[in-house]
Structures are given as structure tokens and as C-alpha cells.
PDB file of N, CA and C in Angstrom:
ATOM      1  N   UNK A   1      89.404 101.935 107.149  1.00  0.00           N
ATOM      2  CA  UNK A   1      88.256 101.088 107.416  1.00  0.00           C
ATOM      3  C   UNK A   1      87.538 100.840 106.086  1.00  0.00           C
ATOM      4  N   UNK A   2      87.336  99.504 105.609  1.00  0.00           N
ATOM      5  CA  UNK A   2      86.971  99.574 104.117  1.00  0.00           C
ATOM      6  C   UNK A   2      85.158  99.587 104.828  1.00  0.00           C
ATOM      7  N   UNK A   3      84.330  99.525 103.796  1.00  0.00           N
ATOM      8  CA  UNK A   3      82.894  99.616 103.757  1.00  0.00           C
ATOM      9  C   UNK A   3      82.849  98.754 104.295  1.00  0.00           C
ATOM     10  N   UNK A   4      82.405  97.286 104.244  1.00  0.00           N
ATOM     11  CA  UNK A   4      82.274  96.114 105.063  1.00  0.00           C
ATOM     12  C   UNK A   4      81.976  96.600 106.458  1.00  0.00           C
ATOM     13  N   UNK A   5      83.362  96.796 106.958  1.00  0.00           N
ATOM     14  CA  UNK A   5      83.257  97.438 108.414  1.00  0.00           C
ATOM     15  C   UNK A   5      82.616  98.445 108.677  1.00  0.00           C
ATOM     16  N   UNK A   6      82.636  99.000 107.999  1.00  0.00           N
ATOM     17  CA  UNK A   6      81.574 100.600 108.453  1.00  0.00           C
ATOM     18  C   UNK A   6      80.747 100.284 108.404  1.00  0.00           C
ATOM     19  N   UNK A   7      79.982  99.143 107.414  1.00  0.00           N
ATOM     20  CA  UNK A   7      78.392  99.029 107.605  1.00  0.00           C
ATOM     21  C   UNK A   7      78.117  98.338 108.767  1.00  0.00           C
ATOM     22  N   UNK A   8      79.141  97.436 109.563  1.00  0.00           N
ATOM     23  CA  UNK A   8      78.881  96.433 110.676  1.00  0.00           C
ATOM     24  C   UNK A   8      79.017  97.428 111.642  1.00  0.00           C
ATOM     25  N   UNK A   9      80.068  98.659 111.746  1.00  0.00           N
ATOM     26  CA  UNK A   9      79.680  99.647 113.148  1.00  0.00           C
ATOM     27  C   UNK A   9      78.683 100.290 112.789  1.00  0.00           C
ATOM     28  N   UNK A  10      78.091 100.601 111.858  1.00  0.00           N
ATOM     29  CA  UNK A  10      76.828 101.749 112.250  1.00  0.00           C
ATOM     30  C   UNK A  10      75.477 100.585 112.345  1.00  0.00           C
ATOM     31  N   UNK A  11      75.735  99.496 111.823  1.00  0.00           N
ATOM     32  CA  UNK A  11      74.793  98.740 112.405  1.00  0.00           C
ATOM     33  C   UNK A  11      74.761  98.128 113.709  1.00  0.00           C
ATOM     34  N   UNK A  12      76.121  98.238 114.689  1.00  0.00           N
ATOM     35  CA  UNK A  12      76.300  97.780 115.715  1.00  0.00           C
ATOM     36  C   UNK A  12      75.134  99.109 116.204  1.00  0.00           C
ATOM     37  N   UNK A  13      75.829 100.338 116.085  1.00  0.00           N
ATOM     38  CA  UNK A  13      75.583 101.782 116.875  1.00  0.00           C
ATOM     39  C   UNK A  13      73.759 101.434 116.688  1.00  0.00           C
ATOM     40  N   UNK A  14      73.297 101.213 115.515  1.00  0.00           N
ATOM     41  CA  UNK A  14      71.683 101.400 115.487  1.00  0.00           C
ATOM     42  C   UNK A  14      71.194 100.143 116.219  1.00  0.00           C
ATOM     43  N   UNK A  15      71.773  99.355 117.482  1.00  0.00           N
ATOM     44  CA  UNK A  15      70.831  98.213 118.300  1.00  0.00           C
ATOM     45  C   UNK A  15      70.942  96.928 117.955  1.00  0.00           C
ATOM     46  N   UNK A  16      71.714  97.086 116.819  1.00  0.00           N
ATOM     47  CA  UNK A  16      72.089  95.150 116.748  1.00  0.00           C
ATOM     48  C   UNK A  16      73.023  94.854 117.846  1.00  0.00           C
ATOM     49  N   UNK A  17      72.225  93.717 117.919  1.00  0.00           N
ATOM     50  CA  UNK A  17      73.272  93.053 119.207  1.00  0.00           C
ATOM     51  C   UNK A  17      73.965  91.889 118.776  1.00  0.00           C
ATOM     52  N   UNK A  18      74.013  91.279 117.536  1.00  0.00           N
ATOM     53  CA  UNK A  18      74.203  90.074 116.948  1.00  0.00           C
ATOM     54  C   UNK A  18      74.265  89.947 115.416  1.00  0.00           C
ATOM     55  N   UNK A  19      75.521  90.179 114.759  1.00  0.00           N
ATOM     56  CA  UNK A  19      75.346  89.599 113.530  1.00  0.00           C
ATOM     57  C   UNK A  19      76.316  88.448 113.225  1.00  0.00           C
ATOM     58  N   UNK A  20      75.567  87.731 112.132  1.00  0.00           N
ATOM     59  CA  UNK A  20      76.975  86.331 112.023  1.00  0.00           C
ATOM     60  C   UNK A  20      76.161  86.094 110.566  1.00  0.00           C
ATOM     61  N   UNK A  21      77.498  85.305 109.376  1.00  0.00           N
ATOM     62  CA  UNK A  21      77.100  84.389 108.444  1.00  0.00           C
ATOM     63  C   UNK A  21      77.573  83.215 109.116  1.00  0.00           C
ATOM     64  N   UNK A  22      76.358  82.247 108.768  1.00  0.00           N
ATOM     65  CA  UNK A  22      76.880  80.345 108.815  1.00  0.00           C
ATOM     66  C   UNK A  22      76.193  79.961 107.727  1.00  0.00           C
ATOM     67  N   UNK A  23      76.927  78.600 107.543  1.00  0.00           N
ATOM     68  CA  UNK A  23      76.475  77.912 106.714  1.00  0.00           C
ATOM     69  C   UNK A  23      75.948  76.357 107.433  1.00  0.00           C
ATOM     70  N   UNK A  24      74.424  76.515 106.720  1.00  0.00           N
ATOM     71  CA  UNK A  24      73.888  75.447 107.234  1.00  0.00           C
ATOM     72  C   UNK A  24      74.173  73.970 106.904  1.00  0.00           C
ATOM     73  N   UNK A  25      73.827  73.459 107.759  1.00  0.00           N
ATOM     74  CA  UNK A  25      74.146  71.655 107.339  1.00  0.00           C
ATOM     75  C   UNK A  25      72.861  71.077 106.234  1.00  0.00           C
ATOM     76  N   UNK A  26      73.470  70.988 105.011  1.00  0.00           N
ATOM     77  CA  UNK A  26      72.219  70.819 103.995  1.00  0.00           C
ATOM     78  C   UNK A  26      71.272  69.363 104.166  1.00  0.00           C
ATOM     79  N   UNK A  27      71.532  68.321 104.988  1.00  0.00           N
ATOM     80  CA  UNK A  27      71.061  67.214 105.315  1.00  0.00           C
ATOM     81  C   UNK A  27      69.952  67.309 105.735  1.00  0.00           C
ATOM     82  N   UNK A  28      69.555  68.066 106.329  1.00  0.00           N
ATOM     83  CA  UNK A  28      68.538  68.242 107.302  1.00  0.00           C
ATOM     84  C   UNK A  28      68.244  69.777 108.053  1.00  0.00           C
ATOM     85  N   UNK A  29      69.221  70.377 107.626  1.00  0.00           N
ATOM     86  CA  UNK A  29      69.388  71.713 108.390  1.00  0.00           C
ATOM     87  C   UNK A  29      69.377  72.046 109.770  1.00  0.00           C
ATOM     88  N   UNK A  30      69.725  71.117 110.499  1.00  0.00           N
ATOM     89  CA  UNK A  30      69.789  70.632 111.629  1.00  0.00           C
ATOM     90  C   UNK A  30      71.226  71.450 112.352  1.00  0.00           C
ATOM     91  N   UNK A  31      72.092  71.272 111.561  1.00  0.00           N
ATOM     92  CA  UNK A  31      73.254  72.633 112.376  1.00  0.00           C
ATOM     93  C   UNK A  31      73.802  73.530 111.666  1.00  0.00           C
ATOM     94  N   UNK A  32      74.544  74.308 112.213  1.00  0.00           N
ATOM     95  CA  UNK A  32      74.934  75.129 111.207  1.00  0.00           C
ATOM     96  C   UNK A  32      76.320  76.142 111.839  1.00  0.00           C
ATOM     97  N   UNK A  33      77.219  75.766 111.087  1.00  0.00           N
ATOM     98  CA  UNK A  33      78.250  76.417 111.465  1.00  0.00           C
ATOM     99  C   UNK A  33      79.159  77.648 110.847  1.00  0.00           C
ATOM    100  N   UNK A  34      79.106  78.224 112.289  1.00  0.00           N
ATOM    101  CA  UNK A  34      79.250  79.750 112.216  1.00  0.00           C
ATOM    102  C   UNK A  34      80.805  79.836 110.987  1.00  0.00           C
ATOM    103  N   UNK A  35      80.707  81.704 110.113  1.00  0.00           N
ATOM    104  CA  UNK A  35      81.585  81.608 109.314  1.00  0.00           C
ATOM    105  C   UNK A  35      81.929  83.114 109.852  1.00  0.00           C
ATOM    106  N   UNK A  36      81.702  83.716 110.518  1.00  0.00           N
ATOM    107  CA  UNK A  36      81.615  85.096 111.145  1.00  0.00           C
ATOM    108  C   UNK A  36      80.681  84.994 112.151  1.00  0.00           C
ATOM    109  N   UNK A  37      81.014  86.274 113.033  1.00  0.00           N
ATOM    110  CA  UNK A  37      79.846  86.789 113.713  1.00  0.00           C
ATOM    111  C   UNK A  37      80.327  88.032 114.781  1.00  0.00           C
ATOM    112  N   UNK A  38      79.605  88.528 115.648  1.00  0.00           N
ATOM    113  CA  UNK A  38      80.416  89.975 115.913  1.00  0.00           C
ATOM    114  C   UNK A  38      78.962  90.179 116.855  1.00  0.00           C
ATOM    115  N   UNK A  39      79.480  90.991 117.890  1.00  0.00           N
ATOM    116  CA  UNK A  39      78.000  91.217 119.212  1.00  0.00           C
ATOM    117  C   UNK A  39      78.324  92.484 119.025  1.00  0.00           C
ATOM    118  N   UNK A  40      77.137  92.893 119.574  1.00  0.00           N
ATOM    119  CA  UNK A  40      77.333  94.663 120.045  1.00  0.00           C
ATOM    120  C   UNK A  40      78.067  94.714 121.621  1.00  0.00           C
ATOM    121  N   UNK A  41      78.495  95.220 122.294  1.00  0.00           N
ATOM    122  CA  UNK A  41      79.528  95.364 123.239  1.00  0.00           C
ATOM    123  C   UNK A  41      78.174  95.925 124.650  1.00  0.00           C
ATOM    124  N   UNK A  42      77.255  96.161 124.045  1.00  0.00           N
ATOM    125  CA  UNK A  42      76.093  95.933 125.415  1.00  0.00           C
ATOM    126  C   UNK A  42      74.994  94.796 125.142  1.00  0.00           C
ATOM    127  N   UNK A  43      75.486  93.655 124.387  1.00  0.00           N
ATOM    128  CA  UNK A  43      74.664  92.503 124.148  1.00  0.00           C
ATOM    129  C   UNK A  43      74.726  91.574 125.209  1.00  0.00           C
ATOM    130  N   UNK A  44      74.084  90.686 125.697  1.00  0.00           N
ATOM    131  CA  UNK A  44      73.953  89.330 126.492  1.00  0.00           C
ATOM    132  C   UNK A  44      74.490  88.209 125.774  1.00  0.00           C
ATOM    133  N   UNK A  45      74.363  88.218 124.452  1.00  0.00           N
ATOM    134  CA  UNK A  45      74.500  87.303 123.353  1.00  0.00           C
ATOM    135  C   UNK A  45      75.998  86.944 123.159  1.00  0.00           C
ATOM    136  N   UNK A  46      76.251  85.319 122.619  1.00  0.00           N
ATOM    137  CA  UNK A  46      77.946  85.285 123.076  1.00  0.00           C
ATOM    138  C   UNK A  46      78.193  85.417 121.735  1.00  0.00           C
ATOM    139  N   UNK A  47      79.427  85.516 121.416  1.00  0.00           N
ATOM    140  CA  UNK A  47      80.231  85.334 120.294  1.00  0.00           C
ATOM    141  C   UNK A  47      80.771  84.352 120.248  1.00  0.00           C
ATOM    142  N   UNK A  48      80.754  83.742 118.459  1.00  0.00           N
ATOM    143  CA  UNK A  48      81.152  82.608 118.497  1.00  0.00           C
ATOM    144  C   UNK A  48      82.464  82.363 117.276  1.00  0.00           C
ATOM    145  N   UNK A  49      83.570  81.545 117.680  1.00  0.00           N
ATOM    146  CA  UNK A  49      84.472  81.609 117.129  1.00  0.00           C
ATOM    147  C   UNK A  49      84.604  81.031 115.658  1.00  0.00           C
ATOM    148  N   UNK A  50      85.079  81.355 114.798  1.00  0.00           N
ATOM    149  CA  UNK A  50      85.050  80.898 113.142  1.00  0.00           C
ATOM    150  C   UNK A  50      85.487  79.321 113.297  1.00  0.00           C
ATOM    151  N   UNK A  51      84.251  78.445 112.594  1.00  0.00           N
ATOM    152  CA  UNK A  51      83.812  76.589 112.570  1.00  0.00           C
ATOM    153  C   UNK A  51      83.117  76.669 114.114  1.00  0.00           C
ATOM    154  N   UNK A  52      82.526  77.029 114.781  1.00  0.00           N
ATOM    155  CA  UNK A  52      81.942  76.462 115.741  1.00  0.00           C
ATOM    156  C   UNK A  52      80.278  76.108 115.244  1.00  0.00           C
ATOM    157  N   UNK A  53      80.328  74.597 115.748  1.00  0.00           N
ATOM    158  CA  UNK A  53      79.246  73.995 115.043  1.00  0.00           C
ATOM    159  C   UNK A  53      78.426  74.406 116.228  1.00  0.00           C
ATOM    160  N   UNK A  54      77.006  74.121 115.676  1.00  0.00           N
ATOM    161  CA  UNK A  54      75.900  74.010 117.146  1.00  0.00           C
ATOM    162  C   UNK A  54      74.458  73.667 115.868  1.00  0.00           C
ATOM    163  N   UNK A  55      73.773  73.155 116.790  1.00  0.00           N
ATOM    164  CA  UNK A  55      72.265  72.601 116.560  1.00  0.00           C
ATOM    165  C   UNK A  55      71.297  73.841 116.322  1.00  0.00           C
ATOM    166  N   UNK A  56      70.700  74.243 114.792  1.00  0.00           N
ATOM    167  CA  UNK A  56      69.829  74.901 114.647  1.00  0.00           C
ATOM    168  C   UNK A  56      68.936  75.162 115.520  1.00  0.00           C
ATOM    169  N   UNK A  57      68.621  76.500 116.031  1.00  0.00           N
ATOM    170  CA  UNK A  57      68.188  76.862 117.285  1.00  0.00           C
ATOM    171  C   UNK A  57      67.014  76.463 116.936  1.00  0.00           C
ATOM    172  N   UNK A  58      65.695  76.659 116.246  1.00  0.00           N
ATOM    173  CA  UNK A  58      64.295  76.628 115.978  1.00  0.00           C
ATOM    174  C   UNK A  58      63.932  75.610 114.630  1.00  0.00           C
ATOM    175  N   UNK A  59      62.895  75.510 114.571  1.00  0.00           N
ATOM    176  CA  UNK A  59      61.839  75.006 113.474  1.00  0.00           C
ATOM    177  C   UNK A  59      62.127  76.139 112.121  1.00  0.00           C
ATOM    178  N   UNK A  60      62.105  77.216 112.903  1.00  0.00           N
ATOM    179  CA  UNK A  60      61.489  78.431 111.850  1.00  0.00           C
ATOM    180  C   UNK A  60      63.078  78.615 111.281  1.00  0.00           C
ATOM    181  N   UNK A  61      63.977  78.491 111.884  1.00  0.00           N
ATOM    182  CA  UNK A  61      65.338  78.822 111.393  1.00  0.00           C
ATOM    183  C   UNK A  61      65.827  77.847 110.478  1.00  0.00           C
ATOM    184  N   UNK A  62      65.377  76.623 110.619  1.00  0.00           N
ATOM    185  CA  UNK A  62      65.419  75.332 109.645  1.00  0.00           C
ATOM    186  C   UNK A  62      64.702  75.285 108.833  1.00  0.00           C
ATOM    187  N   UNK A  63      63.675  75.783 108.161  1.00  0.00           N
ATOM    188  CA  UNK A  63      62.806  75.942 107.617  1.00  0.00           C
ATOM    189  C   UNK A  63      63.070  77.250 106.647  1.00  0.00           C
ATOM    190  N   UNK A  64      63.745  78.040 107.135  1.00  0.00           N
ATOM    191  CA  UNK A  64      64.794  79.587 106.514  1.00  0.00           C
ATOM    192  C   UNK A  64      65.624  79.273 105.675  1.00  0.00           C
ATOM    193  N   UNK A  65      66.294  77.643 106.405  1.00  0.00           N
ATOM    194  CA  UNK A  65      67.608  77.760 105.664  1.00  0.00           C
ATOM    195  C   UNK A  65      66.981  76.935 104.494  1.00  0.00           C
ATOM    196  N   UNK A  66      66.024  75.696 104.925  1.00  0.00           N
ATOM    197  CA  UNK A  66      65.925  75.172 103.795  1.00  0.00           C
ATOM    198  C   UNK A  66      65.101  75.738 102.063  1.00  0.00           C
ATOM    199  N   UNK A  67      64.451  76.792 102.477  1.00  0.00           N
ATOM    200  CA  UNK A  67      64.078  77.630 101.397  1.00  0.00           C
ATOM    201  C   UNK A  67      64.836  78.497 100.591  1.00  0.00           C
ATOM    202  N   UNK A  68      66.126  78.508 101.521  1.00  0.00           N
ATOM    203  CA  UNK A  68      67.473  79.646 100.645  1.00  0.00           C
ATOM    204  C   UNK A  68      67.885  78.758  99.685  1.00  0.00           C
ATOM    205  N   UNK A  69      68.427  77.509 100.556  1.00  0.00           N
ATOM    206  CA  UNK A  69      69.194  76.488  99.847  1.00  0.00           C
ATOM    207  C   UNK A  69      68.437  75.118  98.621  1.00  0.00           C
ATOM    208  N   UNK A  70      67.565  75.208  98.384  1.00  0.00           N
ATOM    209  CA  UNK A  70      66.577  74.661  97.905  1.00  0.00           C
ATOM    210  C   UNK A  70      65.795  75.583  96.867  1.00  0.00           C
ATOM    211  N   UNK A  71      65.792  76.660  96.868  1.00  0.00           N
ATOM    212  CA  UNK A  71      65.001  77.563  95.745  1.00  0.00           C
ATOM    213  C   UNK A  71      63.662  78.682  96.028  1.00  0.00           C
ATOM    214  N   UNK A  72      63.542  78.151  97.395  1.00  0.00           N
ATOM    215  CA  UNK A  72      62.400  79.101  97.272  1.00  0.00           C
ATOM    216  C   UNK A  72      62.310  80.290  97.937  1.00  0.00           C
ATOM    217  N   UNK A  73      63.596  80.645  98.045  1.00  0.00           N
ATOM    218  CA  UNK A  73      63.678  82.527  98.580  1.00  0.00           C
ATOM    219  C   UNK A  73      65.270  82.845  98.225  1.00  0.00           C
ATOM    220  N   UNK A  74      65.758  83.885  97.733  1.00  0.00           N
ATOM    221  CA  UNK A  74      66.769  84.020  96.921  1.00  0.00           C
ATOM    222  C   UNK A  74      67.732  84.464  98.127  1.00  0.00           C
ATOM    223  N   UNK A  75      66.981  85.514  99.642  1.00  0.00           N
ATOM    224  CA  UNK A  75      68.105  85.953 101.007  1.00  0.00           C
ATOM    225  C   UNK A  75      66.677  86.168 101.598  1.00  0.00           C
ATOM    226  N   UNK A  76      67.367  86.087 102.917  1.00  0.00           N
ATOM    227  CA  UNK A  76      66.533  86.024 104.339  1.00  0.00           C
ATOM    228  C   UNK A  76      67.364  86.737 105.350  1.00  0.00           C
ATOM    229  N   UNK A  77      66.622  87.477 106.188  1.00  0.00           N
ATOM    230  CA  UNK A  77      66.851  88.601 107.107  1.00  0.00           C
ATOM    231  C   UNK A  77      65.958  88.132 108.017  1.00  0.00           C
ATOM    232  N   UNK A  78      66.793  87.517 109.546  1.00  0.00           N
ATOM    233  CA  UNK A  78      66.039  87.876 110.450  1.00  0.00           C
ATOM    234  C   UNK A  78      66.403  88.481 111.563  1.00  0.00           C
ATOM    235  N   UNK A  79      65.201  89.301 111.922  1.00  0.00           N
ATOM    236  CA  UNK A  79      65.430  90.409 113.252  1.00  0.00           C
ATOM    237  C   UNK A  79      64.503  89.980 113.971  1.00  0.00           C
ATOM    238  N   UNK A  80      65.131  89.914 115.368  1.00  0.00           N
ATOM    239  CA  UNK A  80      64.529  89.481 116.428  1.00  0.00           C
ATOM    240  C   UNK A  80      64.877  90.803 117.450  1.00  0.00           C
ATOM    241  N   UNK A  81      63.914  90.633 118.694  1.00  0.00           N
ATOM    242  CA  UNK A  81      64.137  91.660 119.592  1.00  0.00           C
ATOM    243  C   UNK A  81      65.222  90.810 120.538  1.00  0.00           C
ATOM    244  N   UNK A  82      66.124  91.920 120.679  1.00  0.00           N
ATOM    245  CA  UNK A  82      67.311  91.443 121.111  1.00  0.00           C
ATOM    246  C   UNK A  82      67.270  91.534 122.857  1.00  0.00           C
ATOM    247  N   UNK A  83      68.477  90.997 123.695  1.00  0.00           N
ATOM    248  CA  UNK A  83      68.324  91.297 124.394  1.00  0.00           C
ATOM    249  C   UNK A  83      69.328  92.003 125.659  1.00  0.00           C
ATOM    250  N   UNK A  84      69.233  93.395 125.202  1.00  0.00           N
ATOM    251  CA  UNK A  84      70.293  94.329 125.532  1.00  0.00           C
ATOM    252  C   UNK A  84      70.432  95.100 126.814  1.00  0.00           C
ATOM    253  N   UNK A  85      71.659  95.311 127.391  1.00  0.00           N
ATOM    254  CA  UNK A  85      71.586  95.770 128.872  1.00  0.00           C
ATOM    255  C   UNK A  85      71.157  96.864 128.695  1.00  0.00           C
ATOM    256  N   UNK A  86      70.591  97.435 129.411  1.00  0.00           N
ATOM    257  CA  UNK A  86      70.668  98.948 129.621  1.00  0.00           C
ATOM    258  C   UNK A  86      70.944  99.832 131.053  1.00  0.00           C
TER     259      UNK A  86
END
């Protein structure tokens, strides 16, 4: 198991229910298609297959990307409360 992976299971094990890289649509930031992504196995959340396009979910997520890609924040982390079976 190289590192990569080990950091994605012990971050699965600590409550993520959702990680993915995409790359946004620089036009407008309007979609953004997935380049990875991986659920925790008690998530609600779907998984999505490598190129699946879809429409930037929020304001605030378009507004994320356009400050990465544009200059004015170098990485961005967001955590949201997830929403996990129990």
C-alpha cells in the first residue's frame, strides 16, 4: 500500500464520507469534472466515475475555484458535515 492510500484509509476511518480531485471549468466555473473520488462505505454520498462532468454545486464552490485558479489562494479545503448512516 504506497502512502497515497494509507492517507485516504485513515482518512476514510476518521468520518470522511467523500473525497475527490476535479478540475474546474475555467470559463465561468460553472462545472467541474471529476479526476478521482472515493466515499466512505457508510456514506449516502455517490461516487463518481473518472470525466464525469456535472454543474458546480454552489456560489461558494465557484467562487473557491475561481480564487485557486486566478491567484488569490494558493489550496482550499472544504469540510462540510457529512451525511452518514449510523
Amino acid at each position: 500500500m504506497d502512502v497515497t492510500t494509507l492517507n485516504i484509509s485513515k482518512t476514510m476511518e476518521n468520518d470522511a464520507a467523500f473525497i475527490y480531485v476535479i478540475e474546474p471549468d475555467r470559463t465561468d466555473y460553472g462545472q467541474i469534472l471529476f479526476l478521482f473520488s472515493t466515499i466512505n462505505q457508510n456514506s449516502n454520498d455517490s461516487l463518481y466515475d473518472f470525466g464525469y462532468l456535472r454543474q458546480t454545486t454552489n456560489d461558494e464552490y465557484r467562487e473557491k475555484y475561481r480564487a485557486l485558479y486566478e491567484g488569490a489562494s494558493a489550496r482550499s479545503c472544504h469540510w462540510r458535515p457529512g451525511s452518514r448512516r449510523r
